[in-house]
N, C-alpha and C. Protein backbone atom coordinates (compact mmCIF):
# COMPACT_ATOMS: atom_id res chain seq x y z
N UNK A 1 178.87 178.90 266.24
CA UNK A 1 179.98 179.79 266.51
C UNK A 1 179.82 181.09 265.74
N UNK A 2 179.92 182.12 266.31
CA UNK A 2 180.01 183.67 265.66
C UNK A 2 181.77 183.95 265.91
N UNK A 3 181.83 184.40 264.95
CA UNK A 3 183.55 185.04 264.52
C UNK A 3 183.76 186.71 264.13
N UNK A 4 184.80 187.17 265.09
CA UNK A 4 184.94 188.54 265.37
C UNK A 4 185.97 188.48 264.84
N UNK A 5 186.39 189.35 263.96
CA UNK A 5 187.92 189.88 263.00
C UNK A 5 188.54 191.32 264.36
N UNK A 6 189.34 191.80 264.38
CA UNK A 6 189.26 192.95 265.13
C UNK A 6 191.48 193.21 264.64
N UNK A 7 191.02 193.92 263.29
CA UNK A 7 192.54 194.37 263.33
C UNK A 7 192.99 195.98 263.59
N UNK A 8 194.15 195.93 263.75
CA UNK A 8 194.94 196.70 263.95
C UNK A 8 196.61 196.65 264.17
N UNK A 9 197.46 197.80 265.18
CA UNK A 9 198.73 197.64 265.60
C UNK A 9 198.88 196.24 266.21
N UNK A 10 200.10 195.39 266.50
CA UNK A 10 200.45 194.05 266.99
C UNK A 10 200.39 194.41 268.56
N UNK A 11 201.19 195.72 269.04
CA UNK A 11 201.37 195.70 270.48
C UNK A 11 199.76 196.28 271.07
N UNK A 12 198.95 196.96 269.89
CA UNK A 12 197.48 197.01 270.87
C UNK A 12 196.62 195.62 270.70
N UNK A 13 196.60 194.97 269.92
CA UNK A 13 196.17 193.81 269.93
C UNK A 13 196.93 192.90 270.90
N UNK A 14 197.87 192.79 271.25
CA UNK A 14 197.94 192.42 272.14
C UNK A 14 197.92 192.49 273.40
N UNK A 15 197.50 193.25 273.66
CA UNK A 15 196.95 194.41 275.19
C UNK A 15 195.56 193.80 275.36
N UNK A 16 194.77 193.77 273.85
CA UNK A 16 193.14 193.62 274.01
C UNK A 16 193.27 191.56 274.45
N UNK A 17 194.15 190.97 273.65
CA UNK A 17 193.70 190.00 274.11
C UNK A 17 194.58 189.56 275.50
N UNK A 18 195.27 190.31 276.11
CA UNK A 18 195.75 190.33 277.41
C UNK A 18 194.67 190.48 278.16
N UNK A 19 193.93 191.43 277.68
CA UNK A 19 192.71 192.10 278.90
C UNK A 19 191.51 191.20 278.78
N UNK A 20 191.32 190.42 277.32
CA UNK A 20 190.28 189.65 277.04
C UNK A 20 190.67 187.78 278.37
N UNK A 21 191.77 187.90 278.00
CA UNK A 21 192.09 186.64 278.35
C UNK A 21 191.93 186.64 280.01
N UNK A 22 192.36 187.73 280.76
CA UNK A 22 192.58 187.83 282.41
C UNK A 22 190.63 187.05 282.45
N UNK A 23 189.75 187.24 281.94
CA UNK A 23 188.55 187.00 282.42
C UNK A 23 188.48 185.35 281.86
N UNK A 24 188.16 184.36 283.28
CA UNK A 24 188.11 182.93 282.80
C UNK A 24 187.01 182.72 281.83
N UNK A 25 185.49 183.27 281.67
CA UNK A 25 184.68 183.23 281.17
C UNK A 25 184.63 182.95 279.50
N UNK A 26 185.89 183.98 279.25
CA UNK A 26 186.13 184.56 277.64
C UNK A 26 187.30 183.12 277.49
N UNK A 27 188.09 182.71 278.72
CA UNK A 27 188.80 181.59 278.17
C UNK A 27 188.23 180.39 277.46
N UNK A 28 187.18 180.02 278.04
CA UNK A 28 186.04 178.89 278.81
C UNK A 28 185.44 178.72 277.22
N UNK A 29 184.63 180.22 276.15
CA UNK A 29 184.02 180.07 275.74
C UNK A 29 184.19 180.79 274.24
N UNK A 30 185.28 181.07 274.16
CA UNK A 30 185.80 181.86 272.96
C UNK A 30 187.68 181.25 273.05
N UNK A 31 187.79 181.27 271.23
CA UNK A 31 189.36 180.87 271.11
C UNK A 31 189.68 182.09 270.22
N UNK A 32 190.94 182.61 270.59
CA UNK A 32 191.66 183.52 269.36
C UNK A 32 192.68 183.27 269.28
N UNK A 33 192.80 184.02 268.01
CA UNK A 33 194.18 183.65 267.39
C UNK A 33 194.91 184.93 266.54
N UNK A 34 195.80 185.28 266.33
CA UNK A 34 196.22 186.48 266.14
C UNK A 34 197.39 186.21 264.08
N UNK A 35 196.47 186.85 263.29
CA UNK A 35 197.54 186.34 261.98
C UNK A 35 197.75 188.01 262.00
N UNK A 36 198.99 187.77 261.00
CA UNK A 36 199.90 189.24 260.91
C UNK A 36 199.24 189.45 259.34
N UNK A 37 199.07 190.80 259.00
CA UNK A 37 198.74 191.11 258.23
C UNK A 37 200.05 191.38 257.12
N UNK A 38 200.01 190.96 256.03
CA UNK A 38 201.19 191.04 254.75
C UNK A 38 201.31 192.07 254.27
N UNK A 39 200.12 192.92 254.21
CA UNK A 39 200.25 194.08 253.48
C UNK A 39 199.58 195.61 254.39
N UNK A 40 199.82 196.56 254.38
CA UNK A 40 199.82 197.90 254.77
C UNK A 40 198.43 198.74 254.37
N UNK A 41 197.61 197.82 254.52
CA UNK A 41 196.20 198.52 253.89
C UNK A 41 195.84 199.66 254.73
N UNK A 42 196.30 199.90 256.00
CA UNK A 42 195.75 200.88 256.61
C UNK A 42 196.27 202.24 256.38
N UNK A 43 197.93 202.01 256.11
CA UNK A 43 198.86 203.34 255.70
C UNK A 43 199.28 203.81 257.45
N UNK A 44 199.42 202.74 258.52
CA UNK A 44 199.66 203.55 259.92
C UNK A 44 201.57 203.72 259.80
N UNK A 45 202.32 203.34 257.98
CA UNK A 45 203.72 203.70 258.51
C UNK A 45 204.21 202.53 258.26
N UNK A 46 205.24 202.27 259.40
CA UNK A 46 205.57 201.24 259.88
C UNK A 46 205.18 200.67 260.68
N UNK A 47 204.00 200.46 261.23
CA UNK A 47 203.34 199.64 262.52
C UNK A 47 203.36 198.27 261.79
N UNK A 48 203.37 197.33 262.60
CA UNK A 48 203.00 195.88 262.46
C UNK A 48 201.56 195.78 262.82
N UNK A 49 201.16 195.27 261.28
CA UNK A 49 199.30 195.11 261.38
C UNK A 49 199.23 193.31 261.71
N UNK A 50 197.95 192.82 262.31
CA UNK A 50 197.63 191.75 262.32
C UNK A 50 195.83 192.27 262.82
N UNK A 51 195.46 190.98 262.54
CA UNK A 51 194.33 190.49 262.59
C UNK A 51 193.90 189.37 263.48
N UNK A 52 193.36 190.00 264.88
CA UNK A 52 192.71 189.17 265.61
C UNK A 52 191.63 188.32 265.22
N UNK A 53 191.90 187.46 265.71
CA UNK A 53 190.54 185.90 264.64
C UNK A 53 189.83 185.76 266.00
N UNK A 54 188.35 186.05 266.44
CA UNK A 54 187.98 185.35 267.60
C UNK A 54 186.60 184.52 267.60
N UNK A 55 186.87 183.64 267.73
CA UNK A 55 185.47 182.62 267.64
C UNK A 55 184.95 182.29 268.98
N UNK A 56 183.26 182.76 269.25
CA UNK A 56 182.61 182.80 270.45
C UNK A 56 181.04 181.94 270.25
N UNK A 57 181.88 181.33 271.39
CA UNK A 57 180.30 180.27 271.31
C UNK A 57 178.99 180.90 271.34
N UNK A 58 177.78 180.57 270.83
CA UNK A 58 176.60 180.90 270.84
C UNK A 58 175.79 180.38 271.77
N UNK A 59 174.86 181.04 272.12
CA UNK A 59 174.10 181.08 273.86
C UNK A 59 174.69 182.13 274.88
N UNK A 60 174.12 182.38 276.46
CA UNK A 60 174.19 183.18 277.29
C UNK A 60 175.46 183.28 277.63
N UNK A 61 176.37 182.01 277.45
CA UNK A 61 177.65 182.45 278.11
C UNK A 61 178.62 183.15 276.68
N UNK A 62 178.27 183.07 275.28
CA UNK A 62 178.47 183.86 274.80
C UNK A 62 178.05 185.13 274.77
N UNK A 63 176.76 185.44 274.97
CA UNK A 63 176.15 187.08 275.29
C UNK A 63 176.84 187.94 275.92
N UNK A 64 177.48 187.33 277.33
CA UNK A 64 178.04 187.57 278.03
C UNK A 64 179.84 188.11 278.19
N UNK A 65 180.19 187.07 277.27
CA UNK A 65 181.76 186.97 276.80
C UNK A 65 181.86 188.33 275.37
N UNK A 66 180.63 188.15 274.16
CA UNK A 66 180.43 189.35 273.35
C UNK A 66 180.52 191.05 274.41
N UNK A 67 179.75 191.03 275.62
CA UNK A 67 180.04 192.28 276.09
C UNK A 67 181.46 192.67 276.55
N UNK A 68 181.67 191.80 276.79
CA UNK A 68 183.08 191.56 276.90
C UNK A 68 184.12 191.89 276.18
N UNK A 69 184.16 191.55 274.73
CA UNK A 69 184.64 191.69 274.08
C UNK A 69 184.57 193.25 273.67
N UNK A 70 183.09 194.07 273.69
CA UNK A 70 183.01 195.43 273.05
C UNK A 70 183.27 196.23 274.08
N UNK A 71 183.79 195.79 275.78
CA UNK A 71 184.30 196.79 276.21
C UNK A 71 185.84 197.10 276.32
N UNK A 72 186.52 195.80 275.67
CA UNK A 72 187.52 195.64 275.90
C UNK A 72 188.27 196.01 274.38
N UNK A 73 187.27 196.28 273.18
CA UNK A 73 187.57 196.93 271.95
C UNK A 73 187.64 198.28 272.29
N UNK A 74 186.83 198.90 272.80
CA UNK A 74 186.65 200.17 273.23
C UNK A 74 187.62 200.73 273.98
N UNK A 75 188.10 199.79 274.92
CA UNK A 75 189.57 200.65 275.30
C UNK A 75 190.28 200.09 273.94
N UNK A 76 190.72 199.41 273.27
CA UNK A 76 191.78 199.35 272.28
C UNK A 76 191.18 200.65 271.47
N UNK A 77 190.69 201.07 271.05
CA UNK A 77 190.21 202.24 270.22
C UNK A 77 190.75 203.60 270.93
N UNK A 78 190.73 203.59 272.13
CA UNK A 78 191.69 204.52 273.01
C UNK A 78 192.70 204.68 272.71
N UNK A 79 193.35 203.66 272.90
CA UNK A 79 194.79 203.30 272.63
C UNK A 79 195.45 203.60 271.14
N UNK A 80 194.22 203.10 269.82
CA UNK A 80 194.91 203.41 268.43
C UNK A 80 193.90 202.78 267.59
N UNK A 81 194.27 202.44 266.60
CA UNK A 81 193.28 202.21 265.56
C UNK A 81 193.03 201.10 265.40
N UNK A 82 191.61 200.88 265.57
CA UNK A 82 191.37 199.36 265.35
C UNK A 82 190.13 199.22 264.73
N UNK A 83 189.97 198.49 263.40
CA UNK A 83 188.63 198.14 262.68
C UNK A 83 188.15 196.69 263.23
N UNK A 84 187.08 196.18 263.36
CA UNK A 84 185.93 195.27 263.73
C UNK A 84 185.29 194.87 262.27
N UNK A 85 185.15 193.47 262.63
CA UNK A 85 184.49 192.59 261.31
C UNK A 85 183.45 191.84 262.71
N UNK A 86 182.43 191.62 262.38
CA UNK A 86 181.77 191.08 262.49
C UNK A 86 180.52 190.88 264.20
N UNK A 87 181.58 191.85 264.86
CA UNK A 87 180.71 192.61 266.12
C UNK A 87 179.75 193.28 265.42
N UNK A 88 179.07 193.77 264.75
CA UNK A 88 177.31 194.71 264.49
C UNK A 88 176.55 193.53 264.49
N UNK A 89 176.64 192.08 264.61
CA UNK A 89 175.74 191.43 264.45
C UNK A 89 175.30 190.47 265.76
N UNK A 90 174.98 191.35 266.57
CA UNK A 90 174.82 190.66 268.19
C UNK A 90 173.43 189.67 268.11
N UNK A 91 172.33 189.83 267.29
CA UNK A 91 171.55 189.09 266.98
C UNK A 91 172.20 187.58 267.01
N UNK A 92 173.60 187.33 265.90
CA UNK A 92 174.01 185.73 265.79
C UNK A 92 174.07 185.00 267.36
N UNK A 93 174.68 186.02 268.41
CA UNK A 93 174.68 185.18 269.43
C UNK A 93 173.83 185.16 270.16
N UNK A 94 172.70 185.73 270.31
CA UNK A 94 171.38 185.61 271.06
C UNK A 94 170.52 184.60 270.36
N UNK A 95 170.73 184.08 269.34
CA UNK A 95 169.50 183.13 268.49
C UNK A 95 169.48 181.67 269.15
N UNK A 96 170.53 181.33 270.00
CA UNK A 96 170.48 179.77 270.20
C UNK A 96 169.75 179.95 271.52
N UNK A 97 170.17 181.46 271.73
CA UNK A 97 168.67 181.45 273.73
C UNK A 97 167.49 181.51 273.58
N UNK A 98 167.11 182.18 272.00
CA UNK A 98 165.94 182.58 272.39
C UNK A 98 164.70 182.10 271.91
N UNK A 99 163.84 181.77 272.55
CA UNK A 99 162.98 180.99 272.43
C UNK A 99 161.40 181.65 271.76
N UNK A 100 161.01 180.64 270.78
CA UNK A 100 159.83 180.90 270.16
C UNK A 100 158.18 181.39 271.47
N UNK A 101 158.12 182.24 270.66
CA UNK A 101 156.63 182.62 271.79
C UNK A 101 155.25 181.79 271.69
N UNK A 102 154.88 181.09 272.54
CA UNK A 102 153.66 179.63 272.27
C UNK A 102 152.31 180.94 272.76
């Protein structure tokens, strides 16, 4: 399993995993979960911060569900501010496909 952090505002996070969820694929092969953040580290005010938790299986139908995921961050970044933990490391989910060269 590879695990994606992706925080920000409560009502754009919940837009991203609205848009994540409409695709059965991302249901099938990834779980999230949404914790509220306690403290104001970002300084957006009064916004309600939380922290998307998303855990995505490893192999092709994760490869697949990961693109997924970075186009559907990319509109949330439209929308407002959102930091990423652990998307730069697309290597974790390609390692269970790929096969040694004989």
């Amino acid at each position: 399993m590879a695990r994606v952090s992706i925080s920000g505002d409560v009502p754009n996070l919940r837009m991203l995993l609205e848009d994540l969820n409409r695709d059965p694929e991302f249901r099938a092969v990834a779980a999230a979960r949404m914790v509220p953040m306690e403290s104001d580290d970002f300084g957006l005010g009064n916004a309600h911060l939380a922290t998307l938790v998303i855990d995505l299986a490893l192999g092709l139908a994760g490869n697949a569900t990961y693109d997924l995921l970075k186009t559907a961050v990319a509109a949330a970044r439209r929308r407002g501010f959102v930091s990423t933990e652990g998307m730069e490391h697309t290597e974790d989910l390609r390692e269970s496909t790929e096969r040694p060269e004989v």
